[in-house]
PDB file of N, CA and C in Angstrom:
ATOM      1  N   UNK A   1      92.111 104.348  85.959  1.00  0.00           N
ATOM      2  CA  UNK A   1      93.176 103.376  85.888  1.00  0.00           C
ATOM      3  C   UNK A   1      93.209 102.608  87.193  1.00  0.00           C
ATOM      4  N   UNK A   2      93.771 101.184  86.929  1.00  0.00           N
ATOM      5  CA  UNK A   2      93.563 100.750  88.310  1.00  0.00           C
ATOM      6  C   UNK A   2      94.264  99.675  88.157  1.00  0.00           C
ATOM      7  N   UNK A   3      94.788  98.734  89.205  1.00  0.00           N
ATOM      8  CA  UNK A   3      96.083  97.332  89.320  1.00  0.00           C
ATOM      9  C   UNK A   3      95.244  97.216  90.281  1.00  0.00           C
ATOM     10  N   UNK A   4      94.889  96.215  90.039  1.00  0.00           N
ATOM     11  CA  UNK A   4      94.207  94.807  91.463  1.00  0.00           C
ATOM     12  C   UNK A   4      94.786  93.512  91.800  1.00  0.00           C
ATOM     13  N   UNK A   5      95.465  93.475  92.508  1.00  0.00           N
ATOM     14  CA  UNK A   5      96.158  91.797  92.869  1.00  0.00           C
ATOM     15  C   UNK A   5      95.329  91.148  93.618  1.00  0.00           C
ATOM     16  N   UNK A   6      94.716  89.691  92.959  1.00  0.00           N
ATOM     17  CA  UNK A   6      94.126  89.157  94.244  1.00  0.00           C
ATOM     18  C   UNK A   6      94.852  87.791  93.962  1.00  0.00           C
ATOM     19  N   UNK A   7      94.684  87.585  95.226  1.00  0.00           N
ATOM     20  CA  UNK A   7      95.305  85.835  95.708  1.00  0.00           C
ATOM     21  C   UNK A   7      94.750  84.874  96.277  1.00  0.00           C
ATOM     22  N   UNK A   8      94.636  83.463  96.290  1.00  0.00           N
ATOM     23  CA  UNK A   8      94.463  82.394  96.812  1.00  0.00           C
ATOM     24  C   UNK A   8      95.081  81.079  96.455  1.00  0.00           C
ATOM     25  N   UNK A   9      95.037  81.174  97.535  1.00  0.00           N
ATOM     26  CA  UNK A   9      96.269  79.567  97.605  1.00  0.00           C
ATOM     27  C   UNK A   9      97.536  80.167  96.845  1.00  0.00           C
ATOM     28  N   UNK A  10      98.133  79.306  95.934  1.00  0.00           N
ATOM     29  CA  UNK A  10      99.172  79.610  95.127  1.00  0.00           C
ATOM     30  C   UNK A  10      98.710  80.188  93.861  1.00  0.00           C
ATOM     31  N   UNK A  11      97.693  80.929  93.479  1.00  0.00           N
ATOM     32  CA  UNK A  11      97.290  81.710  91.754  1.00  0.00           C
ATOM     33  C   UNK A  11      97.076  83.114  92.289  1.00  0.00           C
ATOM     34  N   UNK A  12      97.411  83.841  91.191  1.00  0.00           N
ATOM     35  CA  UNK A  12      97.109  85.155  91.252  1.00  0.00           C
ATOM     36  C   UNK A  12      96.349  85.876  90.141  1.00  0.00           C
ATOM     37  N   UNK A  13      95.248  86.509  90.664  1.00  0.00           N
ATOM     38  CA  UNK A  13      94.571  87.368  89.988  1.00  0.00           C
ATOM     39  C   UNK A  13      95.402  88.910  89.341  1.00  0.00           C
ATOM     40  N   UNK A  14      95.605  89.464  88.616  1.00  0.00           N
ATOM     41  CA  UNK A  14      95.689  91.203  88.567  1.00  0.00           C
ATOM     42  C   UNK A  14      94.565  91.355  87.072  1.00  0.00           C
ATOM     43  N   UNK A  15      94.121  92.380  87.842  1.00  0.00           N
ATOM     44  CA  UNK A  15      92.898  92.577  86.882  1.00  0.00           C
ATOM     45  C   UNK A  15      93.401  94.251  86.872  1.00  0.00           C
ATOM     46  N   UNK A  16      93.424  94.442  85.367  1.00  0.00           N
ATOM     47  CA  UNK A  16      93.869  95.592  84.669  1.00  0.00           C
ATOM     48  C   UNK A  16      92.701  96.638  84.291  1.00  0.00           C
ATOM     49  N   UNK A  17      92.453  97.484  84.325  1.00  0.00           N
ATOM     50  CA  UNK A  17      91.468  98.214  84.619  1.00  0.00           C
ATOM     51  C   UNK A  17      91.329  99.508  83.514  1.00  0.00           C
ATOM     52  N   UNK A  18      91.033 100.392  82.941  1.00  0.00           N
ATOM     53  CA  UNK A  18      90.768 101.445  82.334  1.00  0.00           C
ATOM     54  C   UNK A  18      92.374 101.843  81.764  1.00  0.00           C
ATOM     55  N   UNK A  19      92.728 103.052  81.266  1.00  0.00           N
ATOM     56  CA  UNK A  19      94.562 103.220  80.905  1.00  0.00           C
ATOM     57  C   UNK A  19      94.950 102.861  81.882  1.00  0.00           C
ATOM     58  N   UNK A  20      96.158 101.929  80.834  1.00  0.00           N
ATOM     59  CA  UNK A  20      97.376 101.475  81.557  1.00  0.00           C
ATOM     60  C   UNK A  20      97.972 101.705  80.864  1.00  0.00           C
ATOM     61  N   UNK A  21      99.141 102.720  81.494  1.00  0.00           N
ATOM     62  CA  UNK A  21     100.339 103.058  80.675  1.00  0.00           C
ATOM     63  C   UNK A  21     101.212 103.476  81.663  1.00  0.00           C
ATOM     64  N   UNK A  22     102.645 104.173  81.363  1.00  0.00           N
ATOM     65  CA  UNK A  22     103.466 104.220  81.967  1.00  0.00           C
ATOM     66  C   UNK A  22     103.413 104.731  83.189  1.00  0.00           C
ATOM     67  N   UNK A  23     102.332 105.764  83.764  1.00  0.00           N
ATOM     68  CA  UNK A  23     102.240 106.051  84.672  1.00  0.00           C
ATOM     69  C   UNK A  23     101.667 105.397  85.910  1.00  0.00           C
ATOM     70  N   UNK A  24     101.414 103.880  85.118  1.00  0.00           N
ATOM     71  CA  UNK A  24     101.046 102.738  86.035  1.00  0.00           C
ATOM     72  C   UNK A  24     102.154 101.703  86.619  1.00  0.00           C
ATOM     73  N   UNK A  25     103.244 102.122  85.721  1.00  0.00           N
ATOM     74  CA  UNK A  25     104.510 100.967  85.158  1.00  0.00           C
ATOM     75  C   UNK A  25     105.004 100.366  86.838  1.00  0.00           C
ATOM     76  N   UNK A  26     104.979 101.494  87.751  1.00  0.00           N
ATOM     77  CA  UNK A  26     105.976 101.076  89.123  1.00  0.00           C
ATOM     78  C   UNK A  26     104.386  99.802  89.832  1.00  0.00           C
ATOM     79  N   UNK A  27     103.248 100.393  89.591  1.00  0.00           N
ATOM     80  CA  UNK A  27     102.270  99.353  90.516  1.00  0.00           C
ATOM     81  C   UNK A  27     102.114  98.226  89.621  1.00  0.00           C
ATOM     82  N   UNK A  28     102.142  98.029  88.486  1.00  0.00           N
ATOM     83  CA  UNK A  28     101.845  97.052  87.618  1.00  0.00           C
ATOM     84  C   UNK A  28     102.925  96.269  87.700  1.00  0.00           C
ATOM     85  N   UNK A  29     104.435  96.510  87.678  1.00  0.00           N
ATOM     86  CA  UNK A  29     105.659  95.644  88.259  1.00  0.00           C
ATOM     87  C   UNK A  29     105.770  95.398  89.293  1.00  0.00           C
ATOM     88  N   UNK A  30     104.838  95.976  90.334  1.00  0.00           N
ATOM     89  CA  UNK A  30     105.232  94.992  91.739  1.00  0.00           C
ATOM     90  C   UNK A  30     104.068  94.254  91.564  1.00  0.00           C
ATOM     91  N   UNK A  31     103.235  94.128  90.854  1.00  0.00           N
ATOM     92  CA  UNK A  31     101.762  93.158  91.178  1.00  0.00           C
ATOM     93  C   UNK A  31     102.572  92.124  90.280  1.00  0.00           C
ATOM     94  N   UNK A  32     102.713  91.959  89.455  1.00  0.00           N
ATOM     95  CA  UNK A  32     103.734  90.664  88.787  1.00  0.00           C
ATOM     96  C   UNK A  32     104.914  90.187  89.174  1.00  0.00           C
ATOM     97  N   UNK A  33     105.572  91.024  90.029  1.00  0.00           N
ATOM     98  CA  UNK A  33     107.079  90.517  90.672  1.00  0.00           C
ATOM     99  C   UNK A  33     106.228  89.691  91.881  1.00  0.00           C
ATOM    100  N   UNK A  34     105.284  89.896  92.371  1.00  0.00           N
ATOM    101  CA  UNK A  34     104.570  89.595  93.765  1.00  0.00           C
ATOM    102  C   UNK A  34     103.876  88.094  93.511  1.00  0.00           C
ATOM    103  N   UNK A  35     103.456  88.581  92.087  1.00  0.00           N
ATOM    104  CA  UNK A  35     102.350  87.365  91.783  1.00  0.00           C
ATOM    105  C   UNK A  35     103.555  86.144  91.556  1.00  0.00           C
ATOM    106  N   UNK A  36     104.537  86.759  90.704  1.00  0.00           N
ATOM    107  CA  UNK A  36     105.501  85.621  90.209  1.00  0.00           C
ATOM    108  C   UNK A  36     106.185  84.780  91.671  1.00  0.00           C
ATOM    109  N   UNK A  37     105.906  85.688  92.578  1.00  0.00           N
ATOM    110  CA  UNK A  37     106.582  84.993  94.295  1.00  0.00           C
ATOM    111  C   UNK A  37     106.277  84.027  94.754  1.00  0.00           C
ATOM    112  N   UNK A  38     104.805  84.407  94.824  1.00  0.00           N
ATOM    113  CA  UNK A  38     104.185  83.855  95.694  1.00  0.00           C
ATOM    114  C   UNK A  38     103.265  82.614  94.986  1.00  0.00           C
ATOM    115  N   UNK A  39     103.291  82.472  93.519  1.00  0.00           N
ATOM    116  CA  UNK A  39     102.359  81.461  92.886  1.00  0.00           C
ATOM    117  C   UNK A  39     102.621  80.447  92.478  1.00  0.00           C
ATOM    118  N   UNK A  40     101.697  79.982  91.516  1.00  0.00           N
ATOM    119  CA  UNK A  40     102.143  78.723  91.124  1.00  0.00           C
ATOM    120  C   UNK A  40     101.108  79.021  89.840  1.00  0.00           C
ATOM    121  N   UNK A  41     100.331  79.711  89.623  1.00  0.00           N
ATOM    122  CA  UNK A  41      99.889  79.742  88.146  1.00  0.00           C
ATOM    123  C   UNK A  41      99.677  81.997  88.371  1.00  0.00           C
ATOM    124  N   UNK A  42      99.874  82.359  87.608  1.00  0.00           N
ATOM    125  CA  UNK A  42      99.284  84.102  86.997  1.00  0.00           C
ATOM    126  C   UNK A  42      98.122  83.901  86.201  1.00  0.00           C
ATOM    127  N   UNK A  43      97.018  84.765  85.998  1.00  0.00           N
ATOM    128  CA  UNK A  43      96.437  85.485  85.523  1.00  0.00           C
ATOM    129  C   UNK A  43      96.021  86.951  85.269  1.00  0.00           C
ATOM    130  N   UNK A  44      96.403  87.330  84.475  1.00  0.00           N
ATOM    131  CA  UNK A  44      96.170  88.801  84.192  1.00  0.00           C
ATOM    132  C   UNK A  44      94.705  89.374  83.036  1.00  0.00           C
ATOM    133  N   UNK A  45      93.991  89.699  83.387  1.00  0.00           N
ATOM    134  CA  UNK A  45      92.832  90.186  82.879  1.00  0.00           C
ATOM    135  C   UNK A  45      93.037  91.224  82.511  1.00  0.00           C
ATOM    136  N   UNK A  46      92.844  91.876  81.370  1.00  0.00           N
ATOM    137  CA  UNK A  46      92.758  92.608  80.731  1.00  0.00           C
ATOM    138  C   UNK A  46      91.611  93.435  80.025  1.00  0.00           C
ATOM    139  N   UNK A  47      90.225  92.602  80.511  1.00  0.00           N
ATOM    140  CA  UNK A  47      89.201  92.280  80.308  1.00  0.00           C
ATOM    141  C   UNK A  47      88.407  93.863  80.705  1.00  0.00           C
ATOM    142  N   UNK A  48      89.209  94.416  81.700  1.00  0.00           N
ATOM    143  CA  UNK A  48      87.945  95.990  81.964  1.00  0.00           C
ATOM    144  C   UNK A  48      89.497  97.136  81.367  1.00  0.00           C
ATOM    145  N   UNK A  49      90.239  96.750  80.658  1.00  0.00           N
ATOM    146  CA  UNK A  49      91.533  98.130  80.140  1.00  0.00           C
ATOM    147  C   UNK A  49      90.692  98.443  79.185  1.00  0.00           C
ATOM    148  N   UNK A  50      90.734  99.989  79.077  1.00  0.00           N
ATOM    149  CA  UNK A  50      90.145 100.827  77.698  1.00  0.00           C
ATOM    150  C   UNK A  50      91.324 100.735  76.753  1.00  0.00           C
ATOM    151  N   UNK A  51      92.300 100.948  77.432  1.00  0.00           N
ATOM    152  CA  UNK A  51      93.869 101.199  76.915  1.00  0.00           C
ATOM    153  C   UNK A  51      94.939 100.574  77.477  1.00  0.00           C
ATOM    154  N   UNK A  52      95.864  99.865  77.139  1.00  0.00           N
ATOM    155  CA  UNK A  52      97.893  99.281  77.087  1.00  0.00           C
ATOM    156  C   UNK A  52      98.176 100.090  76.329  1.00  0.00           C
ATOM    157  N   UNK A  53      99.496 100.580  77.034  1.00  0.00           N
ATOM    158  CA  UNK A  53     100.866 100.948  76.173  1.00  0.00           C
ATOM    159  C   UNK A  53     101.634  99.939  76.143  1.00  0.00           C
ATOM    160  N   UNK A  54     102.558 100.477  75.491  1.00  0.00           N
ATOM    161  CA  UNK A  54     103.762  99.662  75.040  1.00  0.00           C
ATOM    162  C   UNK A  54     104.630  98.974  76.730  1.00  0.00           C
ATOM    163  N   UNK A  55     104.550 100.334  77.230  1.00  0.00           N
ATOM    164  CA  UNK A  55     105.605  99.905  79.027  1.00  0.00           C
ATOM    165  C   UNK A  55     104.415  99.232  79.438  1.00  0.00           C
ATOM    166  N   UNK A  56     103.360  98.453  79.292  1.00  0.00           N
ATOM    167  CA  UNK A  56     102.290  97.877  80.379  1.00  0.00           C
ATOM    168  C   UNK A  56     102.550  96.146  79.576  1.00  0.00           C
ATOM    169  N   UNK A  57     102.994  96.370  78.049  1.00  0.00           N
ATOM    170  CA  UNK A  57     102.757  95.416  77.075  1.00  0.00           C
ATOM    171  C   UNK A  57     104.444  94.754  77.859  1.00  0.00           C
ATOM    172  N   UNK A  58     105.033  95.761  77.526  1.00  0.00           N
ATOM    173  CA  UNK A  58     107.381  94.945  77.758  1.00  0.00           C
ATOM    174  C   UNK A  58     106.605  94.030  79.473  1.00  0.00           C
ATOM    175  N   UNK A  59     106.396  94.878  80.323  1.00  0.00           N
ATOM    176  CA  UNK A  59     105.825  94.363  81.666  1.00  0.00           C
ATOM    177  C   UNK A  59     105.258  93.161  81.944  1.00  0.00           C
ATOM    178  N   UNK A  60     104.188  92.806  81.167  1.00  0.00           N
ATOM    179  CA  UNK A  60     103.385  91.605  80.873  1.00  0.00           C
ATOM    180  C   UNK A  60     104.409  90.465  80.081  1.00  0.00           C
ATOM    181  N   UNK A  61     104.621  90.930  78.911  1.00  0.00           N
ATOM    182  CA  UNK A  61     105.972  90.331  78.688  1.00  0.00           C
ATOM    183  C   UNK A  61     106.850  89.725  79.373  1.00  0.00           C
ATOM    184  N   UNK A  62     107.681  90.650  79.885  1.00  0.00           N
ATOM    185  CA  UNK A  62     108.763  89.838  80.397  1.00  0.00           C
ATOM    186  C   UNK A  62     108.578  89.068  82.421  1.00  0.00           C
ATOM    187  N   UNK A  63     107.096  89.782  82.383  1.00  0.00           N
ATOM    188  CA  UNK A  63     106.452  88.454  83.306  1.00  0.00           C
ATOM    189  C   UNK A  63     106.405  87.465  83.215  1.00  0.00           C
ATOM    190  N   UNK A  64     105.667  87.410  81.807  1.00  0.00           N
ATOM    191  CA  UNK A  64     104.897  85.806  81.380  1.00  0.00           C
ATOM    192  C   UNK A  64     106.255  84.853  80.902  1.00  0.00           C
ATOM    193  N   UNK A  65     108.048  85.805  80.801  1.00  0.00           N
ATOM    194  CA  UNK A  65     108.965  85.079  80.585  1.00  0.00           C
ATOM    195  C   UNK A  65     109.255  84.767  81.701  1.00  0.00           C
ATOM    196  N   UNK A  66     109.737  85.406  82.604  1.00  0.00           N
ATOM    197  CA  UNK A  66     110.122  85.029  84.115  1.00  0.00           C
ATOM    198  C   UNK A  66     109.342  83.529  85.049  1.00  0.00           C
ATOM    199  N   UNK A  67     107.902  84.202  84.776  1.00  0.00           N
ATOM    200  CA  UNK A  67     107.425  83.031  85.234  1.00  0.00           C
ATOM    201  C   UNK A  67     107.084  81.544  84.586  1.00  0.00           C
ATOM    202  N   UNK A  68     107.759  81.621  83.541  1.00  0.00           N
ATOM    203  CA  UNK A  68     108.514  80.176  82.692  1.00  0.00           C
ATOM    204  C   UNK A  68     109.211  80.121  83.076  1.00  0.00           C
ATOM    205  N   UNK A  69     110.292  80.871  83.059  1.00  0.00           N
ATOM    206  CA  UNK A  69     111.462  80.357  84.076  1.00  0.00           C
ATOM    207  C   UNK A  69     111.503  80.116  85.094  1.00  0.00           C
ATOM    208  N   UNK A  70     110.209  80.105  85.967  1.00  0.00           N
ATOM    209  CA  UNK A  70     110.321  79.620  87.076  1.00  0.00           C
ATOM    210  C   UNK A  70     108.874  78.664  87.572  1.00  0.00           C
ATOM    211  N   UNK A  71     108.680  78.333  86.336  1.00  0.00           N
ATOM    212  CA  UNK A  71     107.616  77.367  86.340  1.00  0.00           C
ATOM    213  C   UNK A  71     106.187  77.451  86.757  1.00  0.00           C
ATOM    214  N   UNK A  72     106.033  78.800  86.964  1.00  0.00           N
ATOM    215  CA  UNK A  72     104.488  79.065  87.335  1.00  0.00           C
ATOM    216  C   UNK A  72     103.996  79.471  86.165  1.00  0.00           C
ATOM    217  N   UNK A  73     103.079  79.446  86.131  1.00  0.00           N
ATOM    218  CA  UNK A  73     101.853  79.071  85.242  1.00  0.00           C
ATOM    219  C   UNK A  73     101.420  80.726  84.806  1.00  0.00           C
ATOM    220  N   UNK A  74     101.375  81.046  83.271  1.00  0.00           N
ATOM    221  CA  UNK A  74     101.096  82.648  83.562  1.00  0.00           C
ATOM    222  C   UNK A  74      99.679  82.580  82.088  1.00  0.00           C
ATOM    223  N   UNK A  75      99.081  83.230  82.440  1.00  0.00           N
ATOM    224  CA  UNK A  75      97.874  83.333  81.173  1.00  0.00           C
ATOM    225  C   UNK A  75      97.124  85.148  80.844  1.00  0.00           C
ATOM    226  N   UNK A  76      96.959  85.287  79.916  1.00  0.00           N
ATOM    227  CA  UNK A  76      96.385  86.723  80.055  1.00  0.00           C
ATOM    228  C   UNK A  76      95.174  86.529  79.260  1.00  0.00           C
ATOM    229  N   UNK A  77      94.020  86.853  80.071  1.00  0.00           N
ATOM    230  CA  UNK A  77      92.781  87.145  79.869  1.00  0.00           C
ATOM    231  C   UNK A  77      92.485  88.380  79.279  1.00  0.00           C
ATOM    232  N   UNK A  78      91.896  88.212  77.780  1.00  0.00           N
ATOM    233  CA  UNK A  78      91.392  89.653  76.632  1.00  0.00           C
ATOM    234  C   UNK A  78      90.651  89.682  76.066  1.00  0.00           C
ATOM    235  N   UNK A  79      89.527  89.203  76.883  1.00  0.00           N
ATOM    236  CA  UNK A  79      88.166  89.945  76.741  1.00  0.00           C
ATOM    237  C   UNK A  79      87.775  91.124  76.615  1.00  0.00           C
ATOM    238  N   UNK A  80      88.490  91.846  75.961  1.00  0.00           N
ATOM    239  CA  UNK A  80      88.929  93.009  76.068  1.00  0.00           C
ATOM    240  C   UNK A  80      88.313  94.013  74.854  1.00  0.00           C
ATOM    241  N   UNK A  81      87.903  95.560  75.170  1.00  0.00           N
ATOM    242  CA  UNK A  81      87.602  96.046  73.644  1.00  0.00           C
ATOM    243  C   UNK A  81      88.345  96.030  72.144  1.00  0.00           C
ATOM    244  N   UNK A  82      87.561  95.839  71.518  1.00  0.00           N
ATOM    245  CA  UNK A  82      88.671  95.303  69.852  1.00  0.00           C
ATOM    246  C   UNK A  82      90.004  96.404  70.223  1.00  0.00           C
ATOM    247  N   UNK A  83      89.701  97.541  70.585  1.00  0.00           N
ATOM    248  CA  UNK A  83      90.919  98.654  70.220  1.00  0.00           C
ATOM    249  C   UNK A  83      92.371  98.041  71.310  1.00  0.00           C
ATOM    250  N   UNK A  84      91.717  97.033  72.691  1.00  0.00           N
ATOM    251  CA  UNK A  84      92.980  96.731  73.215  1.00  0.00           C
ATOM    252  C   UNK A  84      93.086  95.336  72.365  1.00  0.00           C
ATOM    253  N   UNK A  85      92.023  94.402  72.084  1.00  0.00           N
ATOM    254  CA  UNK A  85      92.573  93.151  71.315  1.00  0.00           C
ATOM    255  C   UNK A  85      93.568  93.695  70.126  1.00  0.00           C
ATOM    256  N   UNK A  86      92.787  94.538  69.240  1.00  0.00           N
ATOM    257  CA  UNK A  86      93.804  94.603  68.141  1.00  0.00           C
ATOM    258  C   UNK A  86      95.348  95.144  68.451  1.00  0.00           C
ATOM    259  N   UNK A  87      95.703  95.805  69.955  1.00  0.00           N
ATOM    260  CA  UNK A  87      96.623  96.215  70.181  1.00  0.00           C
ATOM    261  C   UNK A  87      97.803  94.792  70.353  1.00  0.00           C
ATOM    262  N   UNK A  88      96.792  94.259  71.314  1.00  0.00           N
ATOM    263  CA  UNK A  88      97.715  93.111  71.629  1.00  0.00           C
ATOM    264  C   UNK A  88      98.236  91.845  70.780  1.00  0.00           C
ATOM    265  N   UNK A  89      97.089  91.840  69.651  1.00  0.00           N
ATOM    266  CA  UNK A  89      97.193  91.041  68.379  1.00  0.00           C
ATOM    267  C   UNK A  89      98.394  91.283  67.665  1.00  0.00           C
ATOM    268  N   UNK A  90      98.206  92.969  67.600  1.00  0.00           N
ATOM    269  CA  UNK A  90      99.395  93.587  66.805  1.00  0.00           C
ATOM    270  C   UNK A  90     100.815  93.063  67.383  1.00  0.00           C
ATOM    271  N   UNK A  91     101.366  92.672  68.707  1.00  0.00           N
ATOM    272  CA  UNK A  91     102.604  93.253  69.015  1.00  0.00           C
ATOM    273  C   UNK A  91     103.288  91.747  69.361  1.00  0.00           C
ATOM    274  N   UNK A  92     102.454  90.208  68.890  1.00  0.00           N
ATOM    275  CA  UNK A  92     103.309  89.323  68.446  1.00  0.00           C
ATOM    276  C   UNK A  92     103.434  88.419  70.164  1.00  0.00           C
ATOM    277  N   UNK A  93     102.518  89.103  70.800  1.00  0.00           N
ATOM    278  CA  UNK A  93     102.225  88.179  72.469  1.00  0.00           C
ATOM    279  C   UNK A  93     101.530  86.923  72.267  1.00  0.00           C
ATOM    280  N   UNK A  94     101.773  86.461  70.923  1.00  0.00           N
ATOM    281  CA  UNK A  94     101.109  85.000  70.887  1.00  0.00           C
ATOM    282  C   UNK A  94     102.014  84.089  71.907  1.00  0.00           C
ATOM    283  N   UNK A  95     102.883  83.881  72.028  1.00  0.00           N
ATOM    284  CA  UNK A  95     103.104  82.929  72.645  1.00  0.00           C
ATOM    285  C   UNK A  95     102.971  82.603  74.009  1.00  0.00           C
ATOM    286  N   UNK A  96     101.630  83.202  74.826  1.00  0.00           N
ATOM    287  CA  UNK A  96     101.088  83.712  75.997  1.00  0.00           C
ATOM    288  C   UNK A  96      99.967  82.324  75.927  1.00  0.00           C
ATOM    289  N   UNK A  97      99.655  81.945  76.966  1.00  0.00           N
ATOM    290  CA  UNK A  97      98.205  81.468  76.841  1.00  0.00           C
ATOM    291  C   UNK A  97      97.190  82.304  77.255  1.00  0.00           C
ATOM    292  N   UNK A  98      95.949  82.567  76.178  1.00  0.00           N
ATOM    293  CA  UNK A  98      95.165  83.482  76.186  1.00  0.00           C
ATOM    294  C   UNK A  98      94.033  82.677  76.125  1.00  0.00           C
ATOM    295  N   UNK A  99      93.333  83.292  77.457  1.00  0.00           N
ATOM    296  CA  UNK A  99      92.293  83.109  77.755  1.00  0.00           C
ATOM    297  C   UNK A  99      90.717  84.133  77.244  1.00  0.00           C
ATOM    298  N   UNK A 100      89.749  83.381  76.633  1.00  0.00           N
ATOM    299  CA  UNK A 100      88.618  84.241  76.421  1.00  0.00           C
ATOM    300  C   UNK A 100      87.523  84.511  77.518  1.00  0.00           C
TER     301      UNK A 100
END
């Protein structure tokens, strides 16, 4: 499992890594409270997770709301294995811009 924040200029990288689940929940909310600070566009990759739970899914969520409300730019990258696409397909995060 792993949370990576990277930065430049005003965008932020977090690249999501192998399970993510609740026992990630406290590092995965400060890499999005941080990213939402300091940016002007998010990206979240999802692209190397074997696994999301549900607390990694509300997280991403109510990121990608926050940072509408505050006008930075948020996208989630899911290049991801079918078992996390179909997860994320399932739970109605269309209204995200998703990147391939």
């Amino acid at each position: 499992m792993g949370i990576a924040l990277g930065q430049a200029d005003h965008s932020s990288l977090i690249r999501l890594d192998g399970v993510v689940d609740i026992s990630a929940a406290a590092e995965l909310k400060a890499a999005l409270l941080r990213a939402i600070e300091v940016g002007d566009e998010i990206r979240v990759s999802v692209n190397e997770a074997a696994e999301l739970d549900v607390t990694a899914l509300q997280l991403i969520w109510a990121a990608a709301r926050e940072a509408r409300l505050k006008s930075v730019g948020f996208a989630l990258a899911w290049k991801a294995p079918e078992s996390v696409r179909s997860f994320l397909a399932s739970t109605g995060l269309t209204g995200l811009a998703l990147l391939e």
